[in-house]
Protein backbone atom coordinates (compact mmCIF):
# COMPACT_ATOMS: atom_id res chain seq x y z
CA UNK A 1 -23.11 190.78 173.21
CA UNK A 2 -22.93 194.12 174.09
CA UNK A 3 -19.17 194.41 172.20
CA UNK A 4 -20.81 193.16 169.79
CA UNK A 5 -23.75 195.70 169.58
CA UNK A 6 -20.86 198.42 170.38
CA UNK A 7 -18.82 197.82 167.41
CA UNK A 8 -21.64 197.27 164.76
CA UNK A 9 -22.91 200.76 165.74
CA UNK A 10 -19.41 202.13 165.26
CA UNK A 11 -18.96 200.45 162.12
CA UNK A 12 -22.82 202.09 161.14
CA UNK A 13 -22.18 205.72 162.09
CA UNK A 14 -18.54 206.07 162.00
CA UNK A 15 -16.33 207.90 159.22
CA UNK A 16 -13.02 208.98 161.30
CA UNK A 17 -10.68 211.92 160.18
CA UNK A 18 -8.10 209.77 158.64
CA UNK A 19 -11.07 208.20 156.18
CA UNK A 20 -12.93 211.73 155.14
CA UNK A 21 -9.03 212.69 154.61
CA UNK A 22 -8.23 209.34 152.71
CA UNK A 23 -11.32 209.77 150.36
CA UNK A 24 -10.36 213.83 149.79
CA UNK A 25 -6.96 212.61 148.97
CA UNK A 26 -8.15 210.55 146.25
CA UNK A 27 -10.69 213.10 144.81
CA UNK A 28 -8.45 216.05 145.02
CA UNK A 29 -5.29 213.29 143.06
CA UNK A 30 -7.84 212.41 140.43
CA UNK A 31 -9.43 216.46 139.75
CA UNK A 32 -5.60 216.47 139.32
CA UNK A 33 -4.38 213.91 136.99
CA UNK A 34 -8.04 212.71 135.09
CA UNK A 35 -7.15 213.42 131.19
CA UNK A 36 -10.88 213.72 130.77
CA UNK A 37 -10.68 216.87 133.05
CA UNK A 38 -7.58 218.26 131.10
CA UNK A 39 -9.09 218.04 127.68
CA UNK A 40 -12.45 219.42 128.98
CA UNK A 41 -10.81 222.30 130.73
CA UNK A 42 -8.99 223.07 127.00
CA UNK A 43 -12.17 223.26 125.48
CA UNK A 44 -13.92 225.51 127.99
CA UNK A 45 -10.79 227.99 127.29
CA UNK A 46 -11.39 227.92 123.17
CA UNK A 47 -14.89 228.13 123.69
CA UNK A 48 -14.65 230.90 126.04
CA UNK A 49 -12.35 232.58 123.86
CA UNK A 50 -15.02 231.61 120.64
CA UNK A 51 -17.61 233.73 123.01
CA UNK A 52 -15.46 236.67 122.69
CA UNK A 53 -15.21 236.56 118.80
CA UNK A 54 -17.43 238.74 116.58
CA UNK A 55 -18.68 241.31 119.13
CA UNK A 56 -16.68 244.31 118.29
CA UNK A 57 -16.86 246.80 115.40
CA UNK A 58 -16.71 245.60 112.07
CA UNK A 59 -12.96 246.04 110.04
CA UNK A 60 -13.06 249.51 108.34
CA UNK A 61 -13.11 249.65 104.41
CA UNK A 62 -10.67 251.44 102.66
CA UNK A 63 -10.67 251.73 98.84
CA UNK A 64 -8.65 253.07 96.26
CA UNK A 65 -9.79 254.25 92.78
CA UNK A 66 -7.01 255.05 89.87
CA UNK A 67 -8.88 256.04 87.12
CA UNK A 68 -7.58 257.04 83.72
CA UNK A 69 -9.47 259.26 81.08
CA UNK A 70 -10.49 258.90 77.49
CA UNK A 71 -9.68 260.68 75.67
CA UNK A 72 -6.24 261.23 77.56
CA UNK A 73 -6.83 264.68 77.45
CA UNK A 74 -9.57 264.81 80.17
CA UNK A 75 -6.65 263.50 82.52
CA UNK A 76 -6.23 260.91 85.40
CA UNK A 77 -9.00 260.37 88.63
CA UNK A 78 -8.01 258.93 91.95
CA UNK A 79 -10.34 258.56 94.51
CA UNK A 80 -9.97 257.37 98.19
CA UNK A 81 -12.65 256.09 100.27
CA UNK A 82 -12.19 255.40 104.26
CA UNK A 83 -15.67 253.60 105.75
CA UNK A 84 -16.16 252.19 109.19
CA UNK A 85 -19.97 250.39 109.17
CA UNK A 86 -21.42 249.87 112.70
CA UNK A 87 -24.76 248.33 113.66
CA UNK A 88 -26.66 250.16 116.02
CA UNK A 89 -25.08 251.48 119.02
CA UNK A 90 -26.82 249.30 121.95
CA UNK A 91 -26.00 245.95 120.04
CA UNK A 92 -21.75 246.44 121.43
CA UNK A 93 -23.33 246.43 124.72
CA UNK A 94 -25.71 243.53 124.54
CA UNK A 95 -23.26 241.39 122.58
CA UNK A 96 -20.39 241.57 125.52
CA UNK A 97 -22.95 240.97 127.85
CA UNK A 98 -24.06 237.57 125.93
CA UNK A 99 -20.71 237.12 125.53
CA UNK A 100 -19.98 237.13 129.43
CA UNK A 101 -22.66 235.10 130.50
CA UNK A 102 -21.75 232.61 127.68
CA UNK A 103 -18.44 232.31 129.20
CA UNK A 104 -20.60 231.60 132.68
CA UNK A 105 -22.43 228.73 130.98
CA UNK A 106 -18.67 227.05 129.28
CA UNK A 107 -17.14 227.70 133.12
CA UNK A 108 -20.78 226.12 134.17
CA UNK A 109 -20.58 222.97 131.82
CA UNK A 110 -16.89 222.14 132.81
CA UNK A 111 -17.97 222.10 136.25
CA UNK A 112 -20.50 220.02 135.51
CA UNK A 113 -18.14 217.40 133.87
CA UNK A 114 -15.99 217.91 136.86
CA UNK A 115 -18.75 216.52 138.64
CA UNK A 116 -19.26 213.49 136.48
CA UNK A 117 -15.77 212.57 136.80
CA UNK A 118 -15.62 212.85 140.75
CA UNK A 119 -19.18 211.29 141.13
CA UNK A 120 -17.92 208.28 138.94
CA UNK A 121 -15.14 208.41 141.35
CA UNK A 122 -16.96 208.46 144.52
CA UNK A 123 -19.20 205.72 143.73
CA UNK A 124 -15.67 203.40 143.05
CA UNK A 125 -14.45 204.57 146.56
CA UNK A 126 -17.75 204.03 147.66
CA UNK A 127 -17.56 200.63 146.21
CA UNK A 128 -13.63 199.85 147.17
CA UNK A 129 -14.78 200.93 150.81
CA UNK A 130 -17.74 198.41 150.91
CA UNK A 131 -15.03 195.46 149.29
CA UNK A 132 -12.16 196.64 151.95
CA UNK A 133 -14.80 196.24 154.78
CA UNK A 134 -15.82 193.11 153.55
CA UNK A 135 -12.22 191.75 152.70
CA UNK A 136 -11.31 192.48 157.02
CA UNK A 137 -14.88 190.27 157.68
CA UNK A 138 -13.94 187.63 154.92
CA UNK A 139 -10.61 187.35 156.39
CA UNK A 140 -11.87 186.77 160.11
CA UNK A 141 -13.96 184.06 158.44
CA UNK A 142 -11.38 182.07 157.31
CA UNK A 143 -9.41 182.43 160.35
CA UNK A 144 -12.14 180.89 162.52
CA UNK A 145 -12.69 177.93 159.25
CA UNK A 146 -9.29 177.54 159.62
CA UNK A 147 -9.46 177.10 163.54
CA UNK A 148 -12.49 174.81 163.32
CA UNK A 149 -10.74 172.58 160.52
CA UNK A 150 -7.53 172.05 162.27
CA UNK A 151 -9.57 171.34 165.71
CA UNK A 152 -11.84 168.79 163.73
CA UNK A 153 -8.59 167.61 161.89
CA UNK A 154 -6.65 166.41 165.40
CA UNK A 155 -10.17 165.09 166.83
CA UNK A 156 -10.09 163.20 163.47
CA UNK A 157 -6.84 161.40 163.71
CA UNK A 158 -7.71 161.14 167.82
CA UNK A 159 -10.57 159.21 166.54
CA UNK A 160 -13.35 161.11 168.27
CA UNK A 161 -14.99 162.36 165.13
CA UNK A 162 -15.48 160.36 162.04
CA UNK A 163 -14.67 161.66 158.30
CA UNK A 164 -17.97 163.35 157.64
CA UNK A 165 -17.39 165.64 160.46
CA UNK A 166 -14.15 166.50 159.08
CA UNK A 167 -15.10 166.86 155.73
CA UNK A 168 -17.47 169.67 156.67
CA UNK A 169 -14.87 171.88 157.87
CA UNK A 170 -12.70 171.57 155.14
CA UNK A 171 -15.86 172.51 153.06
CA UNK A 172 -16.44 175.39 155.37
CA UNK A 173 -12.69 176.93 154.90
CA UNK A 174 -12.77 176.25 151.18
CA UNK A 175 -15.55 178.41 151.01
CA UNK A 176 -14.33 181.22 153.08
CA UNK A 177 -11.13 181.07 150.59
CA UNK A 178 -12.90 180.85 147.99
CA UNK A 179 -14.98 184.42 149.08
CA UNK A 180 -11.47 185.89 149.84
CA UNK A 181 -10.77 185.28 146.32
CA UNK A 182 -13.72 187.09 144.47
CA UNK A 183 -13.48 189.70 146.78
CA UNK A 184 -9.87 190.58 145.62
CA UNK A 185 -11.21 190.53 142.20
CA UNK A 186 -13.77 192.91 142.44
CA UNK A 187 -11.03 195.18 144.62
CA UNK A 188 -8.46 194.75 141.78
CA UNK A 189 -11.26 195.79 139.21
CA UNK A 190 -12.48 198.88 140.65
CA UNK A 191 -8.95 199.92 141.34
CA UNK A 192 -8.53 199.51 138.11
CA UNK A 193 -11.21 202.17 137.44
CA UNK A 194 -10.00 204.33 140.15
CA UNK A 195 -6.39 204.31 138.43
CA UNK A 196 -7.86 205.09 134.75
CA UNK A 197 -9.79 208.10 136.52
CA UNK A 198 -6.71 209.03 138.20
CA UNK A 199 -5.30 209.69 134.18
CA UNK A 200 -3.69 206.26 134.33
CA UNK A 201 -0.96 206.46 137.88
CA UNK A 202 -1.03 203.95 140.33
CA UNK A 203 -3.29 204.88 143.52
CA UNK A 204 -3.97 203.40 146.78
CA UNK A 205 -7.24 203.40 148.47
CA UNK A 206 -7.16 201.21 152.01
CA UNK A 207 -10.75 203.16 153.63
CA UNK A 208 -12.66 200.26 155.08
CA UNK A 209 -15.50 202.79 157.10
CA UNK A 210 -18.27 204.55 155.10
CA UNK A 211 -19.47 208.04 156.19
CA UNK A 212 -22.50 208.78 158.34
CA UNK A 213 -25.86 208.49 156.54
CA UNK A 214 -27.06 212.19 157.32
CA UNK A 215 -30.04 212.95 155.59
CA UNK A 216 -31.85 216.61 155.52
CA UNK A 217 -35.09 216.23 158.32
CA UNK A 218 -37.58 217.86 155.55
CA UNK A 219 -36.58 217.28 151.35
CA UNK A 220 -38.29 220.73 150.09
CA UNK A 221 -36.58 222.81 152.83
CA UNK A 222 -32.98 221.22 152.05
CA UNK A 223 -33.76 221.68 148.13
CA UNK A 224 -34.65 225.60 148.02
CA UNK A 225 -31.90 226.23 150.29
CA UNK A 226 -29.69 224.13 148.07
CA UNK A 227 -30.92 225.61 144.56
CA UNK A 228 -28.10 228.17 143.92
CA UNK A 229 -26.04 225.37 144.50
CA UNK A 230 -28.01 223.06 142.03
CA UNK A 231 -25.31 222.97 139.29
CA UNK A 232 -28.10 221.58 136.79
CA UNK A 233 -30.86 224.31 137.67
CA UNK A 234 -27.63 227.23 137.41
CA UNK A 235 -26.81 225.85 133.88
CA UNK A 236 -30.84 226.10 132.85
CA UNK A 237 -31.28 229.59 134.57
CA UNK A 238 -27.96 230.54 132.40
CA UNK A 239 -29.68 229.43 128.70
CA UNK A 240 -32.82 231.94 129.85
CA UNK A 241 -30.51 234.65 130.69
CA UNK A 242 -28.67 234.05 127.57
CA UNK A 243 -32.09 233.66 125.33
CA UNK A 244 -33.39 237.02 127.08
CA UNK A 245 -30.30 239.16 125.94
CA UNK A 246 -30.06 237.28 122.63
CA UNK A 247 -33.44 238.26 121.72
CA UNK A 248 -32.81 242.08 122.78
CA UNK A 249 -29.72 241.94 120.59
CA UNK A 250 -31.96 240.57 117.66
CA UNK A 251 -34.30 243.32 118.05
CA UNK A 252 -31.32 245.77 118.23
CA UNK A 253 -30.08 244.34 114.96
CA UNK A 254 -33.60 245.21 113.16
CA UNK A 255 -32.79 248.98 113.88
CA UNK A 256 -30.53 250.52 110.79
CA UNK A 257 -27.00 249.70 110.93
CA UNK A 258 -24.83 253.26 109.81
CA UNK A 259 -21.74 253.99 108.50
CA UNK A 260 -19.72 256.80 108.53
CA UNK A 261 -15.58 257.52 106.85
CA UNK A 262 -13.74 259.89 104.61
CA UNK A 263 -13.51 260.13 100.69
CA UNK A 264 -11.37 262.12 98.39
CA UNK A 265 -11.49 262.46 94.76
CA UNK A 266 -8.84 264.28 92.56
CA UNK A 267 -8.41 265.09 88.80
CA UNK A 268 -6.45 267.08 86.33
CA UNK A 269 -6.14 270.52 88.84
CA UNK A 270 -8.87 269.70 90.82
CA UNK A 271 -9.81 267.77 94.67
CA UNK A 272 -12.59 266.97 96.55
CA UNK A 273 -12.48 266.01 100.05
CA UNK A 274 -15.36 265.47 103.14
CA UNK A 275 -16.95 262.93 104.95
CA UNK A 276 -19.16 260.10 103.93
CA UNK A 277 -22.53 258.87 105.06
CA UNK A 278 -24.27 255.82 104.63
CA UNK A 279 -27.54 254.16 106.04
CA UNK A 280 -28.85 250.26 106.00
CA UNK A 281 -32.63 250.47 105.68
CA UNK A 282 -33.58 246.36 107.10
CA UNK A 283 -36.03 245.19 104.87
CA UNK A 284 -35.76 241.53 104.10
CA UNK A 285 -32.68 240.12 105.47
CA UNK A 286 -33.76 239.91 109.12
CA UNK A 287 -37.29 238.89 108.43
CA UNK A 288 -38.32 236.75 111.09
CA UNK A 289 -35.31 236.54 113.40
CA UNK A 290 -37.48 237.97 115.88
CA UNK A 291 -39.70 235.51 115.94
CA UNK A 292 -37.37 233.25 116.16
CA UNK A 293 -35.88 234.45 119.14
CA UNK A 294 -39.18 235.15 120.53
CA UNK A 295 -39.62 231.24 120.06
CA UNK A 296 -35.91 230.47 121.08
CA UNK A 297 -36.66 232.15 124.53
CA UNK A 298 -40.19 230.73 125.35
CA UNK A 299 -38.48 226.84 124.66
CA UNK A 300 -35.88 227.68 126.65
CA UNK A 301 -38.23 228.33 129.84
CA UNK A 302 -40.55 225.82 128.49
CA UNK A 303 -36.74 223.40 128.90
CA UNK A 304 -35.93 225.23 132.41
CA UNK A 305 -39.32 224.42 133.95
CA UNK A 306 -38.87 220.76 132.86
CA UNK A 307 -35.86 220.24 134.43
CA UNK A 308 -36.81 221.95 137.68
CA UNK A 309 -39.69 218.67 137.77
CA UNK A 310 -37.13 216.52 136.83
CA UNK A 311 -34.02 217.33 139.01
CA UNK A 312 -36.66 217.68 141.76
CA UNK A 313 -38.05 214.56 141.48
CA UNK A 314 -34.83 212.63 140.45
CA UNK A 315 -33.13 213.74 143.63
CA UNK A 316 -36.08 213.10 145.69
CA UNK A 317 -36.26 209.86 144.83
CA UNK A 318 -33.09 209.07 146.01
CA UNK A 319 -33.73 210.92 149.13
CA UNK A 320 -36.68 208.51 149.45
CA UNK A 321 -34.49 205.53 148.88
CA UNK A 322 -32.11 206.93 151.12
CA UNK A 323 -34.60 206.69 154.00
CA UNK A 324 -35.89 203.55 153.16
CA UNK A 325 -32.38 201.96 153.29
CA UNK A 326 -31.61 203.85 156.56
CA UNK A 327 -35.16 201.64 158.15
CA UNK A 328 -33.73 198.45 156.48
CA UNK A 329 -30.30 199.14 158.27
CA UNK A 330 -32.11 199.86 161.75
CA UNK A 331 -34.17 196.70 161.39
CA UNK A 332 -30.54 194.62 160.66
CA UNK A 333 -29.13 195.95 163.58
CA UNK A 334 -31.72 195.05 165.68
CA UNK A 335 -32.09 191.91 164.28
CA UNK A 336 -27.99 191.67 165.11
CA UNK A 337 -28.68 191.49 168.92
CA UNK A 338 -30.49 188.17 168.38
CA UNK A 339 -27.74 186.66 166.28
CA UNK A 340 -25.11 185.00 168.09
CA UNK A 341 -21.63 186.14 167.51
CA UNK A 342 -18.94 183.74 166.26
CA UNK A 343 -16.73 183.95 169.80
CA UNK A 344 -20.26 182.50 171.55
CA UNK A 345 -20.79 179.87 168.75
CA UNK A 346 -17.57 179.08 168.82
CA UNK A 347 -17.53 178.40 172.83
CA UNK A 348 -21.18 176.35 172.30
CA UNK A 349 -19.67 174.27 169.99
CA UNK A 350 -16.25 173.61 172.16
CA UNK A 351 -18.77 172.74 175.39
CA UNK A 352 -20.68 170.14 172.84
CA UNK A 353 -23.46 171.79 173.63
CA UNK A 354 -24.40 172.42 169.84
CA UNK A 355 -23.73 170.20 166.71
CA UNK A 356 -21.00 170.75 163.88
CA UNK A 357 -24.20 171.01 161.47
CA UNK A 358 -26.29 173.21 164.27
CA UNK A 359 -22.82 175.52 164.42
CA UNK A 360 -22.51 176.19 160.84
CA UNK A 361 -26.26 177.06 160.23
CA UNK A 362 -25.95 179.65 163.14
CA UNK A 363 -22.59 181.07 161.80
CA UNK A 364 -24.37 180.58 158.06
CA UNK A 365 -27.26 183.22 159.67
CA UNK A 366 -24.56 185.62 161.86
CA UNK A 367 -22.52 185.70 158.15
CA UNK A 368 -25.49 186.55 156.34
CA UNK A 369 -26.69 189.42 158.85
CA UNK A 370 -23.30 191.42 158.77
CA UNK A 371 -23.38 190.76 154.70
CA UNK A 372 -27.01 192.70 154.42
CA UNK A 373 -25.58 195.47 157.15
CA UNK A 374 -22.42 195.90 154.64
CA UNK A 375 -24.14 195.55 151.60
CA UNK A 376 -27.19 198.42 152.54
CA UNK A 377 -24.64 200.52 153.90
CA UNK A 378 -23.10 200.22 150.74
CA UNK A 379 -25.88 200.97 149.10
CA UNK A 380 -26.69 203.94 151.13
CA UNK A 381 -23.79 205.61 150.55
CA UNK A 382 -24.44 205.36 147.37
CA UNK A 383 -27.68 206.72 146.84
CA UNK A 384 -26.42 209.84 148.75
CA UNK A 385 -24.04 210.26 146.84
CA UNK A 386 -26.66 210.44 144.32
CA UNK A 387 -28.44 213.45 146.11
CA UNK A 388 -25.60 215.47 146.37
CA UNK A 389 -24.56 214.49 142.29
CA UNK A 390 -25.26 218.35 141.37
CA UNK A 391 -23.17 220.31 144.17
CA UNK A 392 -19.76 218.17 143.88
């Protein structure tokens, strides 16, 4: 018994070197190789380079004016005209600025696709770990059907157990078998998965131990001191930043945009030459884009704010679940210690001191005990994976 209690408690807490290495691996080959990634991390260049289009001067004007006089007499006019128009001086600044933390929000949304792609990931080696765990139990299983069938099987044909008897052990190892088999199916699925994430190359995952289930001792400490690392509440505090300078570049575009060059004019024996000066009064065509950004900002915050509730909520309620599950595992264990092990079953059964029927009811119960361990562990592993979605 107290192996017994030993190992499940390893099997509980345990995540060894080689695993936390064997489930980097695979993270670190698919960040790698996912097309998803590739394409995404194309985009975030062209949009990054889209940020840094349209914030410089305007192109300078140049015009040219060949002019010929009527009556011929009065002669030929050419005129020259060099403009550059600017808007007003502060805009430049505001608009690389903009421009700069726009590239922080494209560098921001990549990342946060990153972390779609290695949560979706996780959750499959999650899954392949909880499958590989149960594959080593599934195959123990049929090794001690198989043991019990061929024992039954020579009592049979020694004629000290009738065809019944027999009977149920073959029913016992076809069962075990037939777990074996949907077990590899659901392994051969997700590895499937695994190997489309991993931009369609063969990969291996053999981790049969699930990391430790370490939760934060208090949920609103853990979340402030994780918030700069809240990928979700970065990308909402970006949009305010960018709203806040977009609306002081708006303003800046209601002041009078200038412009400023060189002109020449020359007839029949004469020139004139100097500089040129020109003013945009806005009148009309900006009417309202204050207001508008005004209104732009305040949503943005009003946006921000929501998903503050909502990522804090969301991830408590998987810190919640989290706990919960971690309860239902402690009760399992205990419940464990009562459950006798197949090697003491097994022994029972030899000594005749329990039935065939009595023998496969207890293993029925032992079976189902280390299925609800493997399964909430499973589970658990899971749902923090869930809490930690926003800082992969």
């Amino acid at each position: 018994m107290r192996k017994i209690l030993l190992l499940t408690s390893l099997f509980l807490i345990s995540f060894g070197i080689s695993a936390q290495t064997e489930t980097s691996r695979i993270l670190s080959e698919i960040e790698k190789n996912n097309t998803t990634l590739e394409a995404y991390h194309n985009v975030n260049e062209a949009q990054k380079m889209e940020n840094q289009t349209g914030i410089y001067l305007e192109n300078p004007e140049v015009e040219y004016h060949y002019l010929w006089g009527n009556p011929m007499i009065i002669g030929k006019r050419q005129d020259v005209t060099v403009t550059q128009s600017f808007d007003f001086p502060t805009s430049y600044g505001l608009k690389k600025k903009i421009a700069g933390v726009q590239n922080e929000q494209a560098d921001l949304d990549f990342r946060m696709k990153r972390s779609e792609v290695l949560f979706r990931a996780k959750t499959v080696c999650i899954g392949l770990t909880y499958l590989n765990a149960m594959h080593v139990e599934l195959k123990k299983r049929e090794q001690n059907a198989r043991d019990i069938f061929e024992a039954y099987e020579a009592k049979f044909k020694n004629g000290e157990t009738n065809i019944i008897e027999k009977n149920k052990t073959r029913l016992n190892l076809l069962n075990a078998q037939k777990a074996i088999r949907e077990n590899e199916t659901q392994q051969n699925v997700l590895l499937a998965d695994l190997k489309r994430l991993n931009g369609g190359k063969e990969i291996r995952f053999t981790q049969s131990e699930f990391a430790p289930a370490e939760l934060p001792e208090n949920f609103d400490s853990w979340f402030e001191e994780n918030r700069e690392q809240n990928l979700l509440l970065q990308m909402v505090s970006n949009k305010i930043d960018i709203r806040e300078k977009q609306l002081k570049l708006t303003k800046a575009l209601n002041l009078p945009k200038f412009s400023t060059g060189y002109m020449s004019e020359s007839v029949e024996g004469e020139a004139f030459k100097g500089i040129a000066l020109g003013v945009t009064i806005p009148l009309w065509q900006n009417k309202n884009t204050v207001k508008l950004a005004e209104l732009q900002q305040k949503v943005a915050e009003e946006i921000a704010a929501d998903e503050q509730v909502q990522s804090y909520n969301r991830l408590k309620s998987h810190y919640e679940k989290a706990q919960q599950l971690q309860e239902t595992l402690k009760d399992y264990t205990q419940v464990l210690e009562s459950v006798n092990s197949t090697e003491l079953l097994k022994k029972a059964l030899d000594a005749g001191e329990i039935s065939l029927i009595d023998y496969l009811m207890e293993l029925s119960l032992y079976y189902g005990t280390v299925d609800n361990i493997l399964s909430i562990q499973n589970e658990l592993s899971q749902t923090l994976a869930g809490l930690y979605y926003y800082q992969l």
